[in-house]
N, C-alpha and C. Protein backbone atom coordinates (compact mmCIF):
# COMPACT_ATOMS: atom_id res chain seq x y z
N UNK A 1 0.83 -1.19 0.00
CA UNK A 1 0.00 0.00 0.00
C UNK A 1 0.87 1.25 0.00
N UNK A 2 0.24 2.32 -0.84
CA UNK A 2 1.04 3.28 -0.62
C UNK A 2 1.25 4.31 0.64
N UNK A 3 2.22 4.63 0.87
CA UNK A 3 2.74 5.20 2.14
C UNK A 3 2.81 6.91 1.75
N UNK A 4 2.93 7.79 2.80
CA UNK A 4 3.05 9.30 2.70
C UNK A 4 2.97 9.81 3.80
N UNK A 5 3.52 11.11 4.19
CA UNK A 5 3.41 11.56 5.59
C UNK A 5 2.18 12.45 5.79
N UNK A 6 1.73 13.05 6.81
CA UNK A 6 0.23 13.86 7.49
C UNK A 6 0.68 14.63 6.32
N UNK A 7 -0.62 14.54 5.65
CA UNK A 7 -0.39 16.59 4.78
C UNK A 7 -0.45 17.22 5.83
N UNK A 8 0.21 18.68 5.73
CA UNK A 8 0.20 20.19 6.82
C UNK A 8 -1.33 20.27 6.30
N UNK A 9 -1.48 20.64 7.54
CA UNK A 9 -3.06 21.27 8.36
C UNK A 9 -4.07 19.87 8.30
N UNK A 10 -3.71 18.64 7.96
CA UNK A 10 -4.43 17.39 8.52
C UNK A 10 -4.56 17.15 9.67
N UNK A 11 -5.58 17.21 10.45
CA UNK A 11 -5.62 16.95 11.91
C UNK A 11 -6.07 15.65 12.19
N UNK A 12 -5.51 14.77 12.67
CA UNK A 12 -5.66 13.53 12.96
C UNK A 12 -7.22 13.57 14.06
N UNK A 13 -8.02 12.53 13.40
CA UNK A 13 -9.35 12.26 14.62
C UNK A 13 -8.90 11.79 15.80
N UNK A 14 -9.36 12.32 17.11
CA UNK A 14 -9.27 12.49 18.64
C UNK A 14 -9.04 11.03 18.73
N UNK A 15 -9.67 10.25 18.51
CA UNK A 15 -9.14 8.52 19.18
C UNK A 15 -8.50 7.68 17.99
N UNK A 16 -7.92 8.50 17.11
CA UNK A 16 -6.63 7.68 16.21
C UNK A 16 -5.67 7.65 17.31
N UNK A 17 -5.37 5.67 16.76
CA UNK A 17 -3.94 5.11 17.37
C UNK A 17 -3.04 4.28 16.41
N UNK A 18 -1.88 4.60 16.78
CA UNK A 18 -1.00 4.10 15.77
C UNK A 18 -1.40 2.40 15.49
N UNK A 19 -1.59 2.21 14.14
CA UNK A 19 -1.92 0.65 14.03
C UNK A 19 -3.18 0.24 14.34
N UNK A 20 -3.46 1.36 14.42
CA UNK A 20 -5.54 1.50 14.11
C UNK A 20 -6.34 2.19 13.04
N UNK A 21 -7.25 1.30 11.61
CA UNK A 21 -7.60 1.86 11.20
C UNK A 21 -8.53 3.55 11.55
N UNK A 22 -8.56 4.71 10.70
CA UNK A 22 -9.45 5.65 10.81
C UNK A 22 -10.44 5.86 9.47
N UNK A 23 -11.23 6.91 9.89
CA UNK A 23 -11.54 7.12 8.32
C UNK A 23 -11.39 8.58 8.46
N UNK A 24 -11.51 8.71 6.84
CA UNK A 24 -11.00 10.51 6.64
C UNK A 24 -11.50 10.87 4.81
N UNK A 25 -12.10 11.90 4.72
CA UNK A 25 -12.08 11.95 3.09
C UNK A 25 -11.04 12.20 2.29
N UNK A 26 -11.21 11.49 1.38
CA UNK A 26 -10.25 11.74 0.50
C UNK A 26 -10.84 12.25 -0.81
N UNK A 27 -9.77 13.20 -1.50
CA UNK A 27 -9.98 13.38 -2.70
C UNK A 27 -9.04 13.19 -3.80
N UNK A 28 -9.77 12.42 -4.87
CA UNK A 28 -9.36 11.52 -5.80
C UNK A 28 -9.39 12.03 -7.08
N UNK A 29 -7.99 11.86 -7.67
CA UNK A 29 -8.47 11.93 -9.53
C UNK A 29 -7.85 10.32 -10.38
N UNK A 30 -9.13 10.42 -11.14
CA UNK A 30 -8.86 9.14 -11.82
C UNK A 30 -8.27 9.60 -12.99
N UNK A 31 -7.13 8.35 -13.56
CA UNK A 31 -6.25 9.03 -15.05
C UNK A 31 -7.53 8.44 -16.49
N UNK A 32 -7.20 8.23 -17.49
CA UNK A 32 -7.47 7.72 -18.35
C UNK A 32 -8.12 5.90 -18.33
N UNK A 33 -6.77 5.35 -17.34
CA UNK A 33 -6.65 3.77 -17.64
C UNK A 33 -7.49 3.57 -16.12
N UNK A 34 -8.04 4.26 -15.46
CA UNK A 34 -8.88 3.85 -14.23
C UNK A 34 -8.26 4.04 -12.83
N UNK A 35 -6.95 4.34 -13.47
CA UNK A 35 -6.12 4.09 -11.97
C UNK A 35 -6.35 5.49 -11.15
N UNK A 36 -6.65 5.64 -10.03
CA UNK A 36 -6.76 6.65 -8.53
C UNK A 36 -5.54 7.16 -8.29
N UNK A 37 -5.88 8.10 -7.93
CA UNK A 37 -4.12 9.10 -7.52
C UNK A 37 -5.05 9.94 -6.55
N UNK A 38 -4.33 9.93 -5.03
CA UNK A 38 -4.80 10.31 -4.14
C UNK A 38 -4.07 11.49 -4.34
N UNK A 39 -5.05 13.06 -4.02
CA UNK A 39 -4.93 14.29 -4.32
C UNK A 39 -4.46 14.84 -2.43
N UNK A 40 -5.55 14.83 -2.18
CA UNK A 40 -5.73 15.37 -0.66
C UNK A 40 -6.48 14.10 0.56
N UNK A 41 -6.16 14.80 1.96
CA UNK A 41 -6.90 14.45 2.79
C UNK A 41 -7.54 15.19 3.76
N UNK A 42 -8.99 15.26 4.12
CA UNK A 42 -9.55 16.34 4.61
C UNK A 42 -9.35 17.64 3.76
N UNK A 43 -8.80 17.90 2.66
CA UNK A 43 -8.70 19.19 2.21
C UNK A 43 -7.42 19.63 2.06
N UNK A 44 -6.28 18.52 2.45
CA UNK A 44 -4.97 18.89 2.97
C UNK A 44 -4.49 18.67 1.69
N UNK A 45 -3.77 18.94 0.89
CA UNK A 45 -2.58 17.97 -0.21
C UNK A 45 -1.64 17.15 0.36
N UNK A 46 -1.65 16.66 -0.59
CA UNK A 46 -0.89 15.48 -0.12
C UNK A 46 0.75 15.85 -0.62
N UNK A 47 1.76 15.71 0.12
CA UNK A 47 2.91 16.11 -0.39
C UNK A 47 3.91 15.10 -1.67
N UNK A 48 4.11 15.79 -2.50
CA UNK A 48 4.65 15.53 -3.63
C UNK A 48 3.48 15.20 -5.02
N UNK A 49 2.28 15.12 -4.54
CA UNK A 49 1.00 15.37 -5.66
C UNK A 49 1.24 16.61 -6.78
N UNK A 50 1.31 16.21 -8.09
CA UNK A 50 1.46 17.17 -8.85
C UNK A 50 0.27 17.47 -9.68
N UNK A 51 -0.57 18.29 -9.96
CA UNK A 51 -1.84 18.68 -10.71
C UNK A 51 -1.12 18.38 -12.30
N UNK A 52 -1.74 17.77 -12.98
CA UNK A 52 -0.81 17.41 -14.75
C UNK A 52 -1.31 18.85 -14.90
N UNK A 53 -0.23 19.14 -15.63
CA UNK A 53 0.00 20.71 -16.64
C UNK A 53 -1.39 20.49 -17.70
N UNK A 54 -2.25 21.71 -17.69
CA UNK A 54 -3.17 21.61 -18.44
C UNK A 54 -2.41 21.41 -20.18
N UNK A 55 -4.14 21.33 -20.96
CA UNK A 55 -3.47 21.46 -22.20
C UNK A 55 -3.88 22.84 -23.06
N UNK A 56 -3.23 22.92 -23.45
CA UNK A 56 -3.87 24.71 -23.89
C UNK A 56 -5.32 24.90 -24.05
N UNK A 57 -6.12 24.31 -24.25
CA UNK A 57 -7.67 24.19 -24.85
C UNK A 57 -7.99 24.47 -23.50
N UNK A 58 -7.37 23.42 -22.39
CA UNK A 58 -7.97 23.82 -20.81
C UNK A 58 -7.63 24.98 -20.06
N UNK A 59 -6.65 25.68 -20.44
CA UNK A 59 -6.45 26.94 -19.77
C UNK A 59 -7.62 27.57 -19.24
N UNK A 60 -7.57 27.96 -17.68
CA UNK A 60 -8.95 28.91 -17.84
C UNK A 60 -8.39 30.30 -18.56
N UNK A 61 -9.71 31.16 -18.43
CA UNK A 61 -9.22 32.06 -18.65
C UNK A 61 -9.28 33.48 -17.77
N UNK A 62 -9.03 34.29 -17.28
CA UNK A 62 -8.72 35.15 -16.12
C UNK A 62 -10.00 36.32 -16.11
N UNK A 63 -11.24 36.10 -16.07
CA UNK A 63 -11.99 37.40 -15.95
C UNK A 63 -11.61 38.97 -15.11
N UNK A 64 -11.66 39.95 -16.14
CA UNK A 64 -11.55 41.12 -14.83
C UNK A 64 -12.60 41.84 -14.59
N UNK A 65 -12.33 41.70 -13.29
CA UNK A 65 -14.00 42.87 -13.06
C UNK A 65 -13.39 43.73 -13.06
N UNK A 66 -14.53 44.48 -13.35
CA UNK A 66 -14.42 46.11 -13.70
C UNK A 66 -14.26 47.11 -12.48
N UNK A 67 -13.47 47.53 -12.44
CA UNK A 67 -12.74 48.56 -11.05
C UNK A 67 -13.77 49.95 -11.17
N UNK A 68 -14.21 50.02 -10.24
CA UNK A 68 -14.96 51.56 -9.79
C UNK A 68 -16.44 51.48 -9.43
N UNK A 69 -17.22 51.81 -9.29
CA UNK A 69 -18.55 52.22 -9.12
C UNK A 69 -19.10 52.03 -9.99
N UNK A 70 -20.64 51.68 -10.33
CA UNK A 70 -21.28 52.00 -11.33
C UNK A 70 -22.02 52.32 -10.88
N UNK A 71 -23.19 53.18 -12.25
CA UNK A 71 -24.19 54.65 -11.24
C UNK A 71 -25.20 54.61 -10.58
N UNK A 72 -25.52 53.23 -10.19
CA UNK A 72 -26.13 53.30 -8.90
C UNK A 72 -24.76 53.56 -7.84
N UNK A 73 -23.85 53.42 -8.02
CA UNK A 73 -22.68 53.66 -6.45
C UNK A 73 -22.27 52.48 -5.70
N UNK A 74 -22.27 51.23 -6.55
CA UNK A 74 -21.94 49.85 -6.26
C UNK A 74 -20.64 49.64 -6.89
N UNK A 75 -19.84 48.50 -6.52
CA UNK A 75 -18.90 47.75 -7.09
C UNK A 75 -19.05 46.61 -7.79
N UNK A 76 -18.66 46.06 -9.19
CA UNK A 76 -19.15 45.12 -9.15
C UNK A 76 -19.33 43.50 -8.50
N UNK A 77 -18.40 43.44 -7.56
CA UNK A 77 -18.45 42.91 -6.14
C UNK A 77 -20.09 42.76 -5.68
N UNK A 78 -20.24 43.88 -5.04
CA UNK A 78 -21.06 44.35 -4.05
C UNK A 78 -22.30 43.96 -5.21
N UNK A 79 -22.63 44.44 -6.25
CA UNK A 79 -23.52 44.13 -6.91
C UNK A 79 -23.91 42.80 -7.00
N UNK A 80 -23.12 42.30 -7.44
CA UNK A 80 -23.04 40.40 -7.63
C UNK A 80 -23.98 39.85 -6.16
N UNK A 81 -23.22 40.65 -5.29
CA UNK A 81 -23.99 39.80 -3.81
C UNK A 81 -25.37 40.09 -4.22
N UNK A 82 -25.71 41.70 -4.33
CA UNK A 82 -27.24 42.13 -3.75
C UNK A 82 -27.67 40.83 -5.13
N UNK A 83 -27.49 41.01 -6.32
CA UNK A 83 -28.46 40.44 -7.16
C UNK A 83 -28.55 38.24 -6.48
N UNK A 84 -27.27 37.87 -6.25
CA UNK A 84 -27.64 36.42 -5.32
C UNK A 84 -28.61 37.02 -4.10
N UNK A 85 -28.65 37.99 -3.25
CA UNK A 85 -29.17 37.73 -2.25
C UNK A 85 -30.53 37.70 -2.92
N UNK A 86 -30.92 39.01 -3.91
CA UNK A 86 -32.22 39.07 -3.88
C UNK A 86 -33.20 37.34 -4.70
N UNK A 87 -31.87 36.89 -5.25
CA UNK A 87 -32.50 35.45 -6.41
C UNK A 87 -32.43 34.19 -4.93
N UNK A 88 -32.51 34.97 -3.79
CA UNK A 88 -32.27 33.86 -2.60
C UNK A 88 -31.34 32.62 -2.92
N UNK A 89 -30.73 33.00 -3.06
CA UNK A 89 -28.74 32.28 -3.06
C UNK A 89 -28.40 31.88 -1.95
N UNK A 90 -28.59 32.54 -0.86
CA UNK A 90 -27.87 33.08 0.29
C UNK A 90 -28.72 33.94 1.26
C-alpha cells in the first residue's frame, strides 16, 4: 500500500492510534486507464501530488471585473452579492 506523511493542516481524529484503522475523506483523480491518484486528505494535499500541466484548450481564462462604481454607487463585487441575495442564493 502506498505510504506518505500527514499533509500540513491534517488533523488527525481524537481517538486515532497508531496501528488502528481511521476514516477521513479523501480526494481523488482518476487518469485515463482507471487508476486513482490520491490528491488530498480532509482538504490537505498530499505532499509531492502534482496537478498534470493543463493542455492549452484547458487553460482557464482570467476574468476582470471592472474597477470603480457604477451609477447606482456599487462595485461590481457588491452588486453580484445584492443580485444572489435578492434570487435567494444566500
Amino acid at each position: 500500500m502506498p505510504n506518505f506523511a500527514k499533509p500540513e493542516g491534517f488533523e488527525l481524529p481524537q481517538d486515532a492510534q497508531p496501528g488502528q484503522p481511521f476514516q477521513a475523506v479523501g480526494t481523488f483523480v482518476m487518469d485515463e486507464g482507471g487508476n486513482l491518484t490520491l490528491m488530498e486528505i480532509d482538504g490537505s494535499p498530499i505532499e509531492g501530488y502534482e496537478e498534470p500541466e493543463m493542455e492549452e484548450s484547458e487553460v482557464e481564462i482570467e476574468m476582470e471585473m471592472p474597477k470603480g462604481k457604477n451609477a447606482e454607487g456599487t462595485t461590481a463585487p457588491e452588486e453580484m452579492m445584492m443580485r444572489a441575495q435578492k434570487a435567494g442564493l444566500f
